[in-house]
Protein backbone atom coordinates (compact mmCIF):
# COMPACT_ATOMS: atom_id res chain seq x y z
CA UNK A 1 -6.31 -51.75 31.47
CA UNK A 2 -10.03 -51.92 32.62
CA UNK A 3 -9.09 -52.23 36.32
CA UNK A 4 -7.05 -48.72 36.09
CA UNK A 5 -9.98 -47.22 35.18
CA UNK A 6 -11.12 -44.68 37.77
CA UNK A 7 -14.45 -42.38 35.81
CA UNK A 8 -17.62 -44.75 35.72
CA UNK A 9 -18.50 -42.82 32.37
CA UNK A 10 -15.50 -43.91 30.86
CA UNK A 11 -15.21 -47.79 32.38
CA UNK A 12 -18.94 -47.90 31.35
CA UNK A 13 -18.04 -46.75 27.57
CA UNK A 14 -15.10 -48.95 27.70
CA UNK A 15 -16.94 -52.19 28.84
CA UNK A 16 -19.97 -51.38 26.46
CA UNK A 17 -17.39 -50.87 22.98
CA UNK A 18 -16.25 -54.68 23.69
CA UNK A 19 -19.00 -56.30 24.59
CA UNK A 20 -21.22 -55.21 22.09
CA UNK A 21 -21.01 -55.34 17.94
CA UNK A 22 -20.27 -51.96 17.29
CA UNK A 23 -20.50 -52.46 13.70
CA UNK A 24 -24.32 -52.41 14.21
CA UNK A 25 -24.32 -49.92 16.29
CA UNK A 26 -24.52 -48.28 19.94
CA UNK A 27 -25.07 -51.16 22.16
CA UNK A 28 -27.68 -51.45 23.77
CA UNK A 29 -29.75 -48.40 22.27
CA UNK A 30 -29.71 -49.52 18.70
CA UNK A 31 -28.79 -52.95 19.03
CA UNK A 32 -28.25 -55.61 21.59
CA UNK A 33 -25.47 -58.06 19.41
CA UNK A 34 -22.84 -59.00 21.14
CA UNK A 35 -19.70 -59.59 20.47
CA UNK A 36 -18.61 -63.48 19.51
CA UNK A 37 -16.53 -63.90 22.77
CA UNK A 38 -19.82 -62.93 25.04
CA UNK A 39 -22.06 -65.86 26.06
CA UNK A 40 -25.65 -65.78 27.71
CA UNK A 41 -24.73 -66.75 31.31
CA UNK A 42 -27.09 -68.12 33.95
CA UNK A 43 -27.56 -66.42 37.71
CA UNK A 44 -26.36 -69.98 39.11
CA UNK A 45 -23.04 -69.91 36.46
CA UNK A 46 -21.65 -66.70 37.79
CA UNK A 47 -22.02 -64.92 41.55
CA UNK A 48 -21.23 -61.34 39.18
CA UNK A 49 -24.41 -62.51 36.67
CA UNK A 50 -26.20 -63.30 39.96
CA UNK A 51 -25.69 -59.75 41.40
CA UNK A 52 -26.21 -57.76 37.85
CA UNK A 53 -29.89 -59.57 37.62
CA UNK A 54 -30.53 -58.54 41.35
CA UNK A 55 -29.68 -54.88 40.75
CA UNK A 56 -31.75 -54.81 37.63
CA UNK A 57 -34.51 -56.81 38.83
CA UNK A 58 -34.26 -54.28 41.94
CA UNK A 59 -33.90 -50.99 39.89
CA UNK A 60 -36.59 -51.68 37.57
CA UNK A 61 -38.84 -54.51 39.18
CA UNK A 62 -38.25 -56.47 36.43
CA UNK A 63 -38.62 -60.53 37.13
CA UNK A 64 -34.74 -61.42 37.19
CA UNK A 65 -35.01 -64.75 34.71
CA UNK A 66 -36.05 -61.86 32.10
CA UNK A 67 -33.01 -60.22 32.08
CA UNK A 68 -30.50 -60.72 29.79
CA UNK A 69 -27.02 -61.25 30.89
CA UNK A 70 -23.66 -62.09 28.55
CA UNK A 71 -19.94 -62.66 29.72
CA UNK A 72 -16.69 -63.12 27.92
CA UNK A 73 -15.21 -64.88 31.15
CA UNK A 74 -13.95 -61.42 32.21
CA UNK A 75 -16.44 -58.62 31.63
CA UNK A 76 -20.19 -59.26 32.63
CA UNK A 77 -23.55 -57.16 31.37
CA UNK A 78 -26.69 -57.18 31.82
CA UNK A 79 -29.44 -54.97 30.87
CA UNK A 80 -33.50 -53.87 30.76
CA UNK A 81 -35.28 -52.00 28.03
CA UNK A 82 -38.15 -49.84 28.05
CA UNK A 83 -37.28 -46.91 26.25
CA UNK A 84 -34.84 -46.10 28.73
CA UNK A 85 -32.58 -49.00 29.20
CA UNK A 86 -30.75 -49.80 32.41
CA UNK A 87 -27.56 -51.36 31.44
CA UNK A 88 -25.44 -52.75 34.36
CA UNK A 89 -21.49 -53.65 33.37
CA UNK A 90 -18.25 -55.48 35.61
CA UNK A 91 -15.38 -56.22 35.39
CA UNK A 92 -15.79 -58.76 38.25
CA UNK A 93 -14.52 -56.69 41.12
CA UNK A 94 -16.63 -53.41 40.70
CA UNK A 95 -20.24 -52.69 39.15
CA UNK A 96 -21.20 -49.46 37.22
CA UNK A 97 -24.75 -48.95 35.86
CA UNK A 98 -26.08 -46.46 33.41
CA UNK A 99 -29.82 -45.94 33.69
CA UNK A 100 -30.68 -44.23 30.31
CA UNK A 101 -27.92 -46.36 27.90
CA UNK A 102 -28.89 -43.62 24.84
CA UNK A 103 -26.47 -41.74 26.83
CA UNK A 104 -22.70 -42.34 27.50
CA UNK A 105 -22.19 -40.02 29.92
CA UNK A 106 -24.76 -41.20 33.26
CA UNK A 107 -22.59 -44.09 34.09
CA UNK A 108 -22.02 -44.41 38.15
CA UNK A 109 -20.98 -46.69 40.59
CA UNK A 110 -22.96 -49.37 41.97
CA UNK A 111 -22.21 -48.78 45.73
CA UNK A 112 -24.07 -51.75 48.29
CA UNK A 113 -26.57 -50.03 50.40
C-alpha cells in the first residue's frame, strides 16, 4: 500500500500513524513512543538508517550518533527536536522529510542534490 503512495503529505502521515503509539499521541510532537514492532537501529545495521542520520545531521547540524532512528524491518524514521522537529521517514526505496512535525501537511521529498 505504502509504495502506491504518490503525495509526500500523505506517505509522511501514513508512515508516522504506524510507527508511532498513537494512543499517546501525535508522534513526534507530543510523544516520541514507538510502536512495539520499531527497534532503535544503528547507521552500520541499515544503509536507509545510515542515509536518514546524514540528512538530519546535514539539515540541522546535529552530530549524527544523536539522532534517533527506529525500524520495523520495513519502514525507517528518524528525527531531531528543537521546538521544530525534523522528522525524516522511508519506506526503503524513497525518503520524505517534514521539517516542522507539529504539522502534517509540510511533508516533501527528499531529492539527492
Amino acid at each position: 500500500m505504502i509504495e502506491r503512495i504518490k503525495d509526500a503529505n500523505v506517505f509522511g502521515e501514513c508512515i508516522r500513524d504506524i510507527a508511532f503509539d498513537s494512543t499517546k499521541g501525535f508522534g513526534c510532537y507530543s510523544t516520541f513512543d514507538m510502536e512495539s514492532d520499531f527497534r532503535d537501529v544503528q547507521s552500520h545495521q541499515s544503509k536507509t538508517a545510515k542515509k536518514i542520520r546524514e540528512i538530519i545531521s546535514n539539515t540541522d547540524g546535529v552530530d549524527s550518533s544523536l539522532i534517533p532512528v527506529f525500524s520495523d524491518g520495513k519502514l525507517t524514521l528518524g528525527w531531531h527536536w528543537e521546538g521544530d522537529g525534523l522528522l525524516v521517514v522511508s519506506d526503503g526505496k524513497r525518503i520524505a522529510y517534514n521539517n516542522d512535525c507539529k504539522k502534517d501537511h509540510t511533508w516533501k521529498w527528499w531529492k539527492e542534490e
